[in-house]
Protein backbone atom coordinates (compact mmCIF):
# COMPACT_ATOMS: atom_id res chain seq x y z
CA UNK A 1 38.62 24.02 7.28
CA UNK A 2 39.21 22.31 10.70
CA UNK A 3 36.56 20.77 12.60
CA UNK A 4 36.77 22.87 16.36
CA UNK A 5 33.30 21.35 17.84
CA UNK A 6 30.96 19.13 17.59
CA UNK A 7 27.49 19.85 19.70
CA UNK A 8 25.16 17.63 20.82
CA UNK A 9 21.61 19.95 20.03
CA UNK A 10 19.49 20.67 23.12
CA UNK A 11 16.59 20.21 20.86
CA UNK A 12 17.19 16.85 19.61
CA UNK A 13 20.03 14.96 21.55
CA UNK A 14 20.31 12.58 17.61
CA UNK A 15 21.35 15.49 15.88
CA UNK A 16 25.13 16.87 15.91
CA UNK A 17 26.03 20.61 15.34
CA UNK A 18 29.30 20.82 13.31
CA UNK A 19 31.47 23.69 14.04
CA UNK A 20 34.46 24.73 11.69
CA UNK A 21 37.23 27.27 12.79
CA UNK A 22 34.73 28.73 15.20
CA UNK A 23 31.93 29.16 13.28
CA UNK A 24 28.53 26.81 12.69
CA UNK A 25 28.73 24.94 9.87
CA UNK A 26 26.00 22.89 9.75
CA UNK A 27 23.55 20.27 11.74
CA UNK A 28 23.59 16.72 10.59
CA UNK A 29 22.75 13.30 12.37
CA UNK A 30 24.43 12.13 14.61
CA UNK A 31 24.36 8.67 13.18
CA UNK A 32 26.05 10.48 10.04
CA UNK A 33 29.07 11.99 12.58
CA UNK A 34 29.90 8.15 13.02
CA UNK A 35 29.64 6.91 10.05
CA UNK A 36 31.89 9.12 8.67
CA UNK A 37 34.29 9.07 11.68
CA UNK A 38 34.27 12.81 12.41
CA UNK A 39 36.40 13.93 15.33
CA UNK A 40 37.78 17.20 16.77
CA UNK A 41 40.35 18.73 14.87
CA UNK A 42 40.09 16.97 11.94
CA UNK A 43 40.46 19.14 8.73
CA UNK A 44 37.29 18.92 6.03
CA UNK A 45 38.02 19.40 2.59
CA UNK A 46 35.15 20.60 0.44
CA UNK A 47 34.57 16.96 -1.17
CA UNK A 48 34.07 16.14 3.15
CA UNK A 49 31.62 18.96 3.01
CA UNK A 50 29.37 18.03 0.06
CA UNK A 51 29.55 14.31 1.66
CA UNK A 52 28.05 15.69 4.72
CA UNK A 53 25.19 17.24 2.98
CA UNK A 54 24.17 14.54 0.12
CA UNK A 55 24.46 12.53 3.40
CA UNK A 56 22.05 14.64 5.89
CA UNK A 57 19.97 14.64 2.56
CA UNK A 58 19.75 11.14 2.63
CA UNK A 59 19.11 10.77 6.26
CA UNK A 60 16.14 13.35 6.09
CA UNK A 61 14.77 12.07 2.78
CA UNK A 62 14.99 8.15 4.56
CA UNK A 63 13.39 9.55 8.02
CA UNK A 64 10.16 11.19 5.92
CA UNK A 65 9.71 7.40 4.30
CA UNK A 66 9.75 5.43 7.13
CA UNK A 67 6.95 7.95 8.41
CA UNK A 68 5.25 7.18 5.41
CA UNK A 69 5.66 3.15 5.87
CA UNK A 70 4.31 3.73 9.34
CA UNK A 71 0.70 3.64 7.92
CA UNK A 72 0.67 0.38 5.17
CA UNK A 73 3.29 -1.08 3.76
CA UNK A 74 4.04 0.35 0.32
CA UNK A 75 5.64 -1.54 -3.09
CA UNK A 76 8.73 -0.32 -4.24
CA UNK A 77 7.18 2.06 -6.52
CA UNK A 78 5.08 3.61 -4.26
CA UNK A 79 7.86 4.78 -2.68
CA UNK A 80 9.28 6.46 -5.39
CA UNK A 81 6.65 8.26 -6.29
CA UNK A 82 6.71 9.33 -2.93
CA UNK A 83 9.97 10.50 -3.09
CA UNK A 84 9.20 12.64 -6.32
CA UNK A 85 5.88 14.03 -5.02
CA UNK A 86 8.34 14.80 -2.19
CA UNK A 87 10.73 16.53 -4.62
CA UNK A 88 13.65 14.67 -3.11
CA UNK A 89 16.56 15.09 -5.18
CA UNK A 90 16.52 12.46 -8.35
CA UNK A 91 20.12 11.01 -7.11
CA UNK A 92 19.14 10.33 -3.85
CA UNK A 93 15.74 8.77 -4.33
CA UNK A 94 17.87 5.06 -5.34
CA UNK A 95 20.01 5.03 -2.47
CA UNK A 96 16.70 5.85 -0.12
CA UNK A 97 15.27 2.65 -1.79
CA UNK A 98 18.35 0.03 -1.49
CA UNK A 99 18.75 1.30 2.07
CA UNK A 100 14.82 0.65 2.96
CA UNK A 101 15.30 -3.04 0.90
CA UNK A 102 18.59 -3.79 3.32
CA UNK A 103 16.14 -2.88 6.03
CA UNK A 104 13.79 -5.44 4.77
CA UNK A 105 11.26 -2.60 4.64
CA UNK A 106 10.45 -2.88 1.15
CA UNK A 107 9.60 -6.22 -0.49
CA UNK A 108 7.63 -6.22 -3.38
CA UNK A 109 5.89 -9.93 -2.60
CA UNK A 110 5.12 -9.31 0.63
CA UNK A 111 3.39 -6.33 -0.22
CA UNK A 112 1.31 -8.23 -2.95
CA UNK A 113 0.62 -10.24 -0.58
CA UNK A 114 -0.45 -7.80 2.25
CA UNK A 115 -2.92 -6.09 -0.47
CA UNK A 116 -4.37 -9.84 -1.41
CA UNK A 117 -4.98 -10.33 2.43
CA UNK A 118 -6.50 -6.82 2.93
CA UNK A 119 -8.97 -7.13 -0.11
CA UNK A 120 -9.81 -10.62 1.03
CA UNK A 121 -10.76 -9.78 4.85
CA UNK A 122 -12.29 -5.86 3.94
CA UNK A 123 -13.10 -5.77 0.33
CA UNK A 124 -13.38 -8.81 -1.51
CA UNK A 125 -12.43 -8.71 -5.54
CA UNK A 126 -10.94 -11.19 -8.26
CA UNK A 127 -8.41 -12.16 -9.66
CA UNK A 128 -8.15 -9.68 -12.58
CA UNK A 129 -9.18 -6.65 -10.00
CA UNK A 130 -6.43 -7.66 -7.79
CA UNK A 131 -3.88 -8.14 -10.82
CA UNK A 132 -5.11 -4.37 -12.15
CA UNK A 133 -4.99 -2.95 -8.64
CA UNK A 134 -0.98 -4.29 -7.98
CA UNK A 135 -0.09 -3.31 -11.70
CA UNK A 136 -1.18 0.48 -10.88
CA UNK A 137 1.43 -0.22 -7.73
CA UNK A 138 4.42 -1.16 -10.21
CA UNK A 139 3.99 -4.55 -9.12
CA UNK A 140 6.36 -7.10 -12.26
CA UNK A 141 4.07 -9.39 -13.58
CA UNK A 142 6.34 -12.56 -12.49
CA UNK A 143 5.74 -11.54 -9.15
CA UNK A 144 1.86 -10.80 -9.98
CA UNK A 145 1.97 -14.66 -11.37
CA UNK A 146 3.55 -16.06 -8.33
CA UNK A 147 1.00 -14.20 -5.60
CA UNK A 148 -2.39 -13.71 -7.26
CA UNK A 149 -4.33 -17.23 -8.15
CA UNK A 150 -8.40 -17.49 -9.05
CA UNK A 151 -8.77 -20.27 -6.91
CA UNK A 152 -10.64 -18.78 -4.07
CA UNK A 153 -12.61 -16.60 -6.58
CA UNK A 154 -16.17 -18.40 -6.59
CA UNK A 155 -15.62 -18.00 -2.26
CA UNK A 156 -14.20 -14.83 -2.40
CA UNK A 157 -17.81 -13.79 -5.08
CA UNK A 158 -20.07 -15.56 -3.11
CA UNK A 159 -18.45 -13.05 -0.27
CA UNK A 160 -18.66 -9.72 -2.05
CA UNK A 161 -22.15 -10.46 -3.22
CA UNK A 162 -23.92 -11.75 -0.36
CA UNK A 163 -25.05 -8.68 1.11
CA UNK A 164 -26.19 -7.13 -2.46
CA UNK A 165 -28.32 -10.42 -2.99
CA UNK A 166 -29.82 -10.00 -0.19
CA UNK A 167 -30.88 -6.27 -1.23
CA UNK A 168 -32.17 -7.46 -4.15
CA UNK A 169 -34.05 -10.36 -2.38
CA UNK A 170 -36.58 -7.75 -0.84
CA UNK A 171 -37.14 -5.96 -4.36
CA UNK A 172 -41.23 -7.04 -4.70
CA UNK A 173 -41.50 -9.77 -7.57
CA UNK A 174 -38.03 -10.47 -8.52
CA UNK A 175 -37.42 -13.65 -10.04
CA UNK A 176 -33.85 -15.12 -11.35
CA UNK A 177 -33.81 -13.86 -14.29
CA UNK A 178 -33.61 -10.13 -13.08
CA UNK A 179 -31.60 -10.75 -10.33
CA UNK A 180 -28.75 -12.26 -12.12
CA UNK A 181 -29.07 -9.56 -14.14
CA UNK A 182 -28.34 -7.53 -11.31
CA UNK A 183 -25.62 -9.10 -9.21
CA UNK A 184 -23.68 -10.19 -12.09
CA UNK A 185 -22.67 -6.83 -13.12
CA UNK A 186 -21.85 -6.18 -9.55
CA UNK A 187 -19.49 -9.01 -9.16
CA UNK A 188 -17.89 -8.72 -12.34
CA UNK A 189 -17.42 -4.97 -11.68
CA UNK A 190 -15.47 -6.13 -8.90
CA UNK A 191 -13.25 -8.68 -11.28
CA UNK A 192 -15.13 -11.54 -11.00
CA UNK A 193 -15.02 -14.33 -14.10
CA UNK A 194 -18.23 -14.68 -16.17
CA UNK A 195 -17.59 -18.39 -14.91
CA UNK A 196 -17.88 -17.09 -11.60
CA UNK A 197 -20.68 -14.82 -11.49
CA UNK A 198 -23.00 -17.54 -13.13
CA UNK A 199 -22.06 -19.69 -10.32
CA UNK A 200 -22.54 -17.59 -7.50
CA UNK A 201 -25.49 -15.73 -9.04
CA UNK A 202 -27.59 -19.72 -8.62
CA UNK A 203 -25.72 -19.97 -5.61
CA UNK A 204 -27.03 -16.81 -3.53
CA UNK A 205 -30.45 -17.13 -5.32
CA UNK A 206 -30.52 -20.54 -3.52
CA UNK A 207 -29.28 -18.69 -0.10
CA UNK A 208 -32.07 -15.62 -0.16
CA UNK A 209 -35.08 -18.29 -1.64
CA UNK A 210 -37.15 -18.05 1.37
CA UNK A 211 -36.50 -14.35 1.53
CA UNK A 212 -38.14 -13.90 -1.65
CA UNK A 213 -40.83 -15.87 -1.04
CA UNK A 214 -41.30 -14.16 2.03
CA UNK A 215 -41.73 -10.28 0.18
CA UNK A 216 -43.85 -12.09 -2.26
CA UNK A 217 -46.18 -13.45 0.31
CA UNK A 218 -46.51 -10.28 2.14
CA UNK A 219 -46.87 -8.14 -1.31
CA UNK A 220 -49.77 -10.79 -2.22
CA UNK A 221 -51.11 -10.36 1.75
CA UNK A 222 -51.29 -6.07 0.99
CA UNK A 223 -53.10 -6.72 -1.94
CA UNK A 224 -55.85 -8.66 -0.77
């Protein structure tokens, strides 16, 4: 078959209509009609023709991704799955990912990374919750070992607890005892070291003191 037009589509000047001895053929990208060097008169065997579909596959398949991307970056297996909840074609769903990895679009650190930096400013967790979180993302464990570190766990704790120690400081009559009892299975919930918690725990009981005493006083005051 020999190649007797090729359209620029009113609809979308980045797509190419490809006509064949007269009749329409197909529509690809027009990024696609370059690569492969198509030109007027040139004669398509059928290898050409199943080229320029696995190709237009590609290019559709790598479009709906970068949509995706727009949002949060993903890890390289969050992509795939994408790609299978997607039902792209198995052979294609490789070639999607090395092309997104040329495009420095994927990076499996930096994502580990991004999620350490979003937890830390919006939802502060350990350590171990991070580690868990990133595994369920097919993040390697080298790379897991490299980015995640318990240093900044105790800050990090005293963080994600404040605000529930402060709950619990207005709770009539609660003494240490209780409210360690309380946070602790908050923070470690939230993948905090046992190391950590009883830290923190004497820590924000020091911080909401004069809150307690303050409920106290007024709970003593109402029952005079």
């Amino acid at each position: 078959m020999r190649i007797t037009s090729l359209q620029p589509q009113a609809t979308n000047p980045d797509r190419t209509s490809i006509f064949t001895d007269g009749q329409f053929l197909m529509g690809v990208s027009t990024l696609i009609v370059l690569k492969m060097g198509l030109r007027l008169n040139q004669e398509l065997s059928k290898e050409q023709v199943h080229q320029l579909e696995m190709e237009e596959a590609l290019q559709k398949a790598l479009d709906r991704t970068l949509n995706f991307l727009a949002s949060r970056p993903h890890s390289r297996e969050e992509i795939r799955r994408y790609l299978r909840k997607k039902e792209t074609p198995a052979e294609l769903i490789d070639p999607v990912v090395e092309r997104l990895e040329q495009m420095g679009l994927i990076d499996d650190q930096q994502f580990a990374q991004f999620w350490i930096e979003s937890r830390e400013r919006f939802n502060p967790k350990g350590a171990q919750a991070i580690k868990n979180e990133l595994r369920t993302k097919g993040i390697t464990r080298e790379v897991l070992d490299e980015v995640v570190s318990d240093e900044g766990d105790e800050e990090l704790a005293l963080r994600a607890g404040r605000k529930k120690a402060q709950s619990l400081a207005r709770q009539p009559g609660i003494d240490f005892n209780t409210f360690r009892g309380k946070l602790g299975p908050f923070l470690q919930r939230r993948g905090f070291s046992y190391a950590v918690v009883k830290n923190v725990a004497r820590t924000l009981w020091d911080e909401v003191a004069e809150m307690v005493e303050a409920v106290d006083d007024d709970d003593e005051g109402d029952n005079e």
